[in-house]
C-alpha atoms as a PDB file:
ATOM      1  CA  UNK A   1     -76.334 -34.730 -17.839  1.00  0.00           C
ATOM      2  CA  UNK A   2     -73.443 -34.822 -15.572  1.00  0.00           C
ATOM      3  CA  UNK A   3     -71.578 -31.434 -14.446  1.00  0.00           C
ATOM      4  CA  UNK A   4     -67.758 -31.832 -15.609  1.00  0.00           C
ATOM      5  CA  UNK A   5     -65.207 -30.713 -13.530  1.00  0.00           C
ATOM      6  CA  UNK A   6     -61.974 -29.946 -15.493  1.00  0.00           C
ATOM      7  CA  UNK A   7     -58.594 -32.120 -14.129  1.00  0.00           C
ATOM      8  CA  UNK A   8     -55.454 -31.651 -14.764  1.00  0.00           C
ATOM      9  CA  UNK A   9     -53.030 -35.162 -14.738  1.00  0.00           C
ATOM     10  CA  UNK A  10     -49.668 -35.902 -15.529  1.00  0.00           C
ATOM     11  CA  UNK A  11     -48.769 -39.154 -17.409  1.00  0.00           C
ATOM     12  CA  UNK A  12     -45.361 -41.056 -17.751  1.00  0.00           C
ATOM     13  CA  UNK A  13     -44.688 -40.607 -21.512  1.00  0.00           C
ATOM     14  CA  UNK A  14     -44.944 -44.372 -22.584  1.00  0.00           C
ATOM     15  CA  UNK A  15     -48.006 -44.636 -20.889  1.00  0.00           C
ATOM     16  CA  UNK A  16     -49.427 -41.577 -22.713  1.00  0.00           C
ATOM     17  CA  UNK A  17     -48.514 -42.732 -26.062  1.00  0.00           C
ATOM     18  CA  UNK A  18     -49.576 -46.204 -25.282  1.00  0.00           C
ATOM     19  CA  UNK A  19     -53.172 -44.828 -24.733  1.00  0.00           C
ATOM     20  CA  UNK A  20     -52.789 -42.536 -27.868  1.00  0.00           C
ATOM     21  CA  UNK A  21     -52.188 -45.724 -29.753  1.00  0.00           C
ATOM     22  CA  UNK A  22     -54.978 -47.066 -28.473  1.00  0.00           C
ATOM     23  CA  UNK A  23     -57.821 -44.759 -28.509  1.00  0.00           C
ATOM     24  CA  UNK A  24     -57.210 -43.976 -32.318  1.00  0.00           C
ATOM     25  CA  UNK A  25     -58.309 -47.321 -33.055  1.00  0.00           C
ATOM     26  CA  UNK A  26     -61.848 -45.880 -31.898  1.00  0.00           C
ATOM     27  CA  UNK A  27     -61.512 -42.034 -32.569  1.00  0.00           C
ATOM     28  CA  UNK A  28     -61.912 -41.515 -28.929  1.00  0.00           C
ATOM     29  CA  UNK A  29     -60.894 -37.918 -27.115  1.00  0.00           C
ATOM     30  CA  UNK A  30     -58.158 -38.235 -24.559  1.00  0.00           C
ATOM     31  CA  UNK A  31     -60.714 -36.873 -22.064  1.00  0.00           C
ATOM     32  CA  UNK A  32     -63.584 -39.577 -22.943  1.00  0.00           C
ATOM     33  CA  UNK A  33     -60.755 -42.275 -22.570  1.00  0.00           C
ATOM     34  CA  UNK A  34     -59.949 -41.427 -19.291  1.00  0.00           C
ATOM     35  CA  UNK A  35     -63.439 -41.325 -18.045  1.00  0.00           C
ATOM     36  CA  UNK A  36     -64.271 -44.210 -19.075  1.00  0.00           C
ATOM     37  CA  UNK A  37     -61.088 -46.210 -17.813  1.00  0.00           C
ATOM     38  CA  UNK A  38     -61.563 -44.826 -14.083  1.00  0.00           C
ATOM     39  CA  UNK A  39     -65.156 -45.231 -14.619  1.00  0.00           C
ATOM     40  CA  UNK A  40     -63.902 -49.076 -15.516  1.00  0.00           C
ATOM     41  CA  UNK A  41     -62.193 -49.410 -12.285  1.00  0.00           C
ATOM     42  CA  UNK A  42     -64.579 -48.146  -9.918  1.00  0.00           C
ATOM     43  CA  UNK A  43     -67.036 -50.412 -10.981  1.00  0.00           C
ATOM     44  CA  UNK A  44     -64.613 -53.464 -11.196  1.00  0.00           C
ATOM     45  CA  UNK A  45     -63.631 -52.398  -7.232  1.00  0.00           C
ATOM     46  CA  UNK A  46     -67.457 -52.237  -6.431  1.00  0.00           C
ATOM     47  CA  UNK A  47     -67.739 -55.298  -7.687  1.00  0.00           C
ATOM     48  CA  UNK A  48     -65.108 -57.004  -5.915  1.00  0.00           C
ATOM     49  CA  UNK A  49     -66.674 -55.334  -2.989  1.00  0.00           C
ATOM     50  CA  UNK A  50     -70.004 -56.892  -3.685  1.00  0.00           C
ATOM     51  CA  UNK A  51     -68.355 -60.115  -4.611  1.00  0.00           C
ATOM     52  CA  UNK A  52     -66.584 -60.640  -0.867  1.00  0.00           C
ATOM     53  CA  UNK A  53     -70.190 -59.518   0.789  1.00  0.00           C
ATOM     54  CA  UNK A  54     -71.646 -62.594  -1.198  1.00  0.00           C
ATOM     55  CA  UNK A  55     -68.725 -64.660   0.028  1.00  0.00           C
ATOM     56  CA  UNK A  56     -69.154 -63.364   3.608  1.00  0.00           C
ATOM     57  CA  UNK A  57     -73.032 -64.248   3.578  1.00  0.00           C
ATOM     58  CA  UNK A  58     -72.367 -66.963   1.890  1.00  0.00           C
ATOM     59  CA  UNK A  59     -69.808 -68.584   4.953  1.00  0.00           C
ATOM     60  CA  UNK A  60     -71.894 -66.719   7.549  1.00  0.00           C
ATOM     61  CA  UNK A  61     -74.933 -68.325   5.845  1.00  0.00           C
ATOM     62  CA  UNK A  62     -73.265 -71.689   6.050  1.00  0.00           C
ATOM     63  CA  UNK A  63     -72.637 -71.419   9.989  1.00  0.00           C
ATOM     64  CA  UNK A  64     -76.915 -70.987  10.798  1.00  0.00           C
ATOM     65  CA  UNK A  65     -77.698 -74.454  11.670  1.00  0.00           C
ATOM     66  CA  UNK A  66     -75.092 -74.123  14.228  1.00  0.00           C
ATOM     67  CA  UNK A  67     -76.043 -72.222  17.049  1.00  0.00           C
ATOM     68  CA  UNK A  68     -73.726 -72.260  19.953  1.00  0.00           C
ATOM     69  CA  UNK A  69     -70.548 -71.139  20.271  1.00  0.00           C
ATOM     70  CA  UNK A  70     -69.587 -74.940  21.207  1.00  0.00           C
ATOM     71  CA  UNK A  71     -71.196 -76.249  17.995  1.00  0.00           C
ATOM     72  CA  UNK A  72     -68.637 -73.860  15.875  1.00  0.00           C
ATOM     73  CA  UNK A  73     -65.599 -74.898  17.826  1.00  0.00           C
ATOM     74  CA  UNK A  74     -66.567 -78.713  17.595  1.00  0.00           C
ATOM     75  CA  UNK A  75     -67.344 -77.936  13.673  1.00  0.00           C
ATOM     76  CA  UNK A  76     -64.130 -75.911  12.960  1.00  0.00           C
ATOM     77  CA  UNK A  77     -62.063 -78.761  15.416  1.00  0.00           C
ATOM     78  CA  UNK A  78     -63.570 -81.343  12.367  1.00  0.00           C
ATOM     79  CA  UNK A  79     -62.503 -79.061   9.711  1.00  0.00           C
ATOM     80  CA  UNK A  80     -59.131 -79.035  11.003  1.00  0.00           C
ATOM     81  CA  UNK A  81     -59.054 -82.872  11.325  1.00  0.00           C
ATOM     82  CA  UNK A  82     -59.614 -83.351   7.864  1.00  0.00           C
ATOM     83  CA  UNK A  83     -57.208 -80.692   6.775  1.00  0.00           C
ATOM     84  CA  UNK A  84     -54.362 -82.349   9.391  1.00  0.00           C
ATOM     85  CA  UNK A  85     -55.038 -85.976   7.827  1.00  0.00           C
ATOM     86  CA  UNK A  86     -55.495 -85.085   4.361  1.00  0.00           C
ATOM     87  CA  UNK A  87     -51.546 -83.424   4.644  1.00  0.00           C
ATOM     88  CA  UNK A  88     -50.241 -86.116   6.485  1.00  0.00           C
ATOM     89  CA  UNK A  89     -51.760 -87.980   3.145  1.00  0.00           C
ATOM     90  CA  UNK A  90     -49.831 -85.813   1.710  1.00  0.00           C
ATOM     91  CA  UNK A  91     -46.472 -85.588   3.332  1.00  0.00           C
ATOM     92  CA  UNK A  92     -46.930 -89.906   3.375  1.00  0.00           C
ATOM     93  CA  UNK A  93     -46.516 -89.262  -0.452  1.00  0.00           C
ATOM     94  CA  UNK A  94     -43.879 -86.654  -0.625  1.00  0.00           C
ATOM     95  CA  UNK A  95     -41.405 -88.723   1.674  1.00  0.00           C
ATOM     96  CA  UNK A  96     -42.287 -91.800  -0.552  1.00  0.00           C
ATOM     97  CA  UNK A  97     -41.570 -89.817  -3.809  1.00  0.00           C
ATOM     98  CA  UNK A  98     -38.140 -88.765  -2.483  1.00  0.00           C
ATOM     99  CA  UNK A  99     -37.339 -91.720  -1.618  1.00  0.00           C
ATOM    100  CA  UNK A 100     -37.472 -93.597  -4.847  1.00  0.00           C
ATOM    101  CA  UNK A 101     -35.222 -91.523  -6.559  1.00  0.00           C
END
């Protein structure tokens, strides 16, 4: 079992009785809700840790077949192509809205 270590907090008074309300629906202590809504967040920010590492190896993962520095310019020049032509699509449509009405 865990050692406890006694804290002390101090709570806005809506907030308090908001959780009051809310942990009488399951007979939980005040101390047992607490622990287990930080506990909560800690493992929501781990996960959204783990979650960017799998995005990182994910992009980094994508970027192995090319190998030289000029490969990854010419690739992200392409990207940037597509982005730049797919706006002016875009834009072509805008001004052509507007001017109908």
């Amino acid at each position: 079992m865990h050692q406890l270590q006694r804290t002390q907090i101090y709570l806005p008074s809506d907030l308090r009785q908001a959780i009051d309300k809310d942990r009488a629906t399951v007979g939980e202590s005040l101390a047992e809700y607490l622990r287990q809504a930080a506990e909560e967040r800690l493992k929501s920010r781990k996960k959204k840790k783990v979650d960017l590492k799998k995005l990182a190896d994910e992009v980094i993962g994508s970027l192995k077949g090319y190998r030289t520095k000029k490969e990854v310019l010419e690739w992200e020049r392409e990207i940037r192509r597509d982005r730049k032509l797919a706006d002016q699509h875009w834009m072509k449509r805008w001004d052509e809205a507007v001017k109908r009405r």
